[in-house]
Protein backbone atom coordinates (compact mmCIF):
# COMPACT_ATOMS: atom_id res chain seq x y z
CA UNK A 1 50.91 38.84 62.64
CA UNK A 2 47.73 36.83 63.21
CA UNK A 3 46.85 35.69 66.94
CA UNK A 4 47.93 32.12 67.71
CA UNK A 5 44.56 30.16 68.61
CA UNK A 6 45.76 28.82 71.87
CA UNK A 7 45.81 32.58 72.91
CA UNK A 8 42.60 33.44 72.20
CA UNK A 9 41.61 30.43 73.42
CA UNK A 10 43.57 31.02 77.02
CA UNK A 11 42.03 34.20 77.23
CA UNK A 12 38.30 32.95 76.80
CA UNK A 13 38.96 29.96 79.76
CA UNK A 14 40.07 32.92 81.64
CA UNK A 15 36.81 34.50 81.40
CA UNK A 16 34.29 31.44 82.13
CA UNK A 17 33.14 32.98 85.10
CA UNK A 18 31.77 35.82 83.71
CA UNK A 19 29.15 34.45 81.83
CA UNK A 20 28.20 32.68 78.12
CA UNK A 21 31.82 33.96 77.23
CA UNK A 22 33.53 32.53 73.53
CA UNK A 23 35.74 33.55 70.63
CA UNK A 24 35.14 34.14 66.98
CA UNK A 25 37.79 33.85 64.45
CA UNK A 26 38.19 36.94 62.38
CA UNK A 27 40.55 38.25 60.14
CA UNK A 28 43.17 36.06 61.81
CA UNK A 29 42.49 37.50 64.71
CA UNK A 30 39.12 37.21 67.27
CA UNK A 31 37.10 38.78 69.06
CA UNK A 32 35.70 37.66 72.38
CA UNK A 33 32.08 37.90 73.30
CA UNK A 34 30.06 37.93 76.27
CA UNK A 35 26.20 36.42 75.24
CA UNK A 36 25.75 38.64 71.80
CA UNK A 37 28.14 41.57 72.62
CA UNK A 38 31.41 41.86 71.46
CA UNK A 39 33.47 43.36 74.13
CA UNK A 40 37.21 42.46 73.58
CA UNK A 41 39.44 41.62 71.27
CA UNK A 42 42.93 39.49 70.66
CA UNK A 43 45.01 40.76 68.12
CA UNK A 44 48.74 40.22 67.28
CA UNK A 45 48.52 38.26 70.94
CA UNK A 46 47.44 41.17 72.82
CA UNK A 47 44.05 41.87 74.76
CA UNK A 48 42.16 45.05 73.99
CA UNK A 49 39.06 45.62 75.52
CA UNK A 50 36.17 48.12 74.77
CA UNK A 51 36.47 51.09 76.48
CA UNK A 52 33.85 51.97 78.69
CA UNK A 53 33.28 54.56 81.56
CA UNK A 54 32.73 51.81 83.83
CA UNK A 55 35.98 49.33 82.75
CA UNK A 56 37.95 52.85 83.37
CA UNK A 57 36.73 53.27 86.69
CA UNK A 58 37.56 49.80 87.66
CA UNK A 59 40.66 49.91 85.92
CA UNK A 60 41.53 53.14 87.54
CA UNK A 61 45.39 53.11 85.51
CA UNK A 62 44.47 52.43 82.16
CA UNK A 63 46.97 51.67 79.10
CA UNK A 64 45.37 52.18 75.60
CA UNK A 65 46.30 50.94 72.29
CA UNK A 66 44.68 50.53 69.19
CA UNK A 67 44.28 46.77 68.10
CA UNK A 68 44.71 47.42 64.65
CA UNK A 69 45.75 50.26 62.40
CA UNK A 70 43.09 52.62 61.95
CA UNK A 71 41.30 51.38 64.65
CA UNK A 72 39.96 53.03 68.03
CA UNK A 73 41.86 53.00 71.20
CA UNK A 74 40.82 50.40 73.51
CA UNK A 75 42.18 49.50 77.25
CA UNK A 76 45.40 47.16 76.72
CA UNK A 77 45.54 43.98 79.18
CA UNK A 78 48.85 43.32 79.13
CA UNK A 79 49.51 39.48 79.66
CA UNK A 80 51.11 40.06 83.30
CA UNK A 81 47.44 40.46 84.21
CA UNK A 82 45.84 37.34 81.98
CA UNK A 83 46.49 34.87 84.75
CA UNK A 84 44.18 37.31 87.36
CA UNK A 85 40.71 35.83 86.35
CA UNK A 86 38.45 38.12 89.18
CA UNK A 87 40.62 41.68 87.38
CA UNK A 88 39.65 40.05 83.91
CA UNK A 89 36.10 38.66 84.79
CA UNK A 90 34.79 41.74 86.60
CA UNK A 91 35.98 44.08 83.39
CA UNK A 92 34.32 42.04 81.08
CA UNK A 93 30.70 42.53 83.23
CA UNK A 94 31.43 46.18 84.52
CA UNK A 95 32.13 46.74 80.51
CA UNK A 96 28.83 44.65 78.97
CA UNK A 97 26.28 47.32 80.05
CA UNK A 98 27.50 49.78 78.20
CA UNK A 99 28.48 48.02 74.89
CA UNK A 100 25.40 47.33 72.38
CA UNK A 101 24.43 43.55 71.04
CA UNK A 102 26.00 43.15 68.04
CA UNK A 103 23.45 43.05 65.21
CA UNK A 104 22.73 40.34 63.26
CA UNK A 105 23.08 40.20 59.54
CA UNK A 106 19.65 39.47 57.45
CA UNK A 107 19.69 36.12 55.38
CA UNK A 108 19.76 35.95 52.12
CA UNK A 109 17.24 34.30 49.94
């Protein structure tokens, strides 16, 4: 089931404060980045964000679940906690430091 795109788009006006935050489509599903590092994504409607030593430590109690088959497990927001901005905000920058830029694809000629 692909993400509605009022969700995704919910979930990145949640996370204004935090920085350059926005959304790419993919797959019908997105993924949420912070300047040029992916750090979350929202798939089938739920928020799974990159784990990170850091985002555990904040998090303290931590639910995991992968975001799509195959697919590492990440930490689980579950949408009781969308509407808390400073829990959502402050994972998203605790996370960032640890997760690498993604890497832009050469051009073709």
């Amino acid at each position: 089931m692909a993400t509605k795109p009022d969700v995704a788009e919910y979930l990145v006006n949640q996370l204004q404060s935090a920085g350059n935050v926005y959304s790419k489509r993919m797959f019908g599903e997105y993924g949420i980045y912070l300047d040029d590092k992916m750090l979350a994504m929202v798939c089938d409607n739920q928020l799974f964000v990159k784990p990170t030593k850091a985002g555990r430590a904040f998090l303290e109690e931590v639910e995991e679940g992968a975001p799509y088959p195959g697919a590492k497990l990440h930490f689980l927001i579950t949408e009781d906690h969308w509407d808390d901005t400073d829990l959502l905000c402050e994972l998203i920058r605790v996370t960032a430091p640890e997760v690498l830029p993604v890497k832009k694809k050469a051009k073709k000629l």
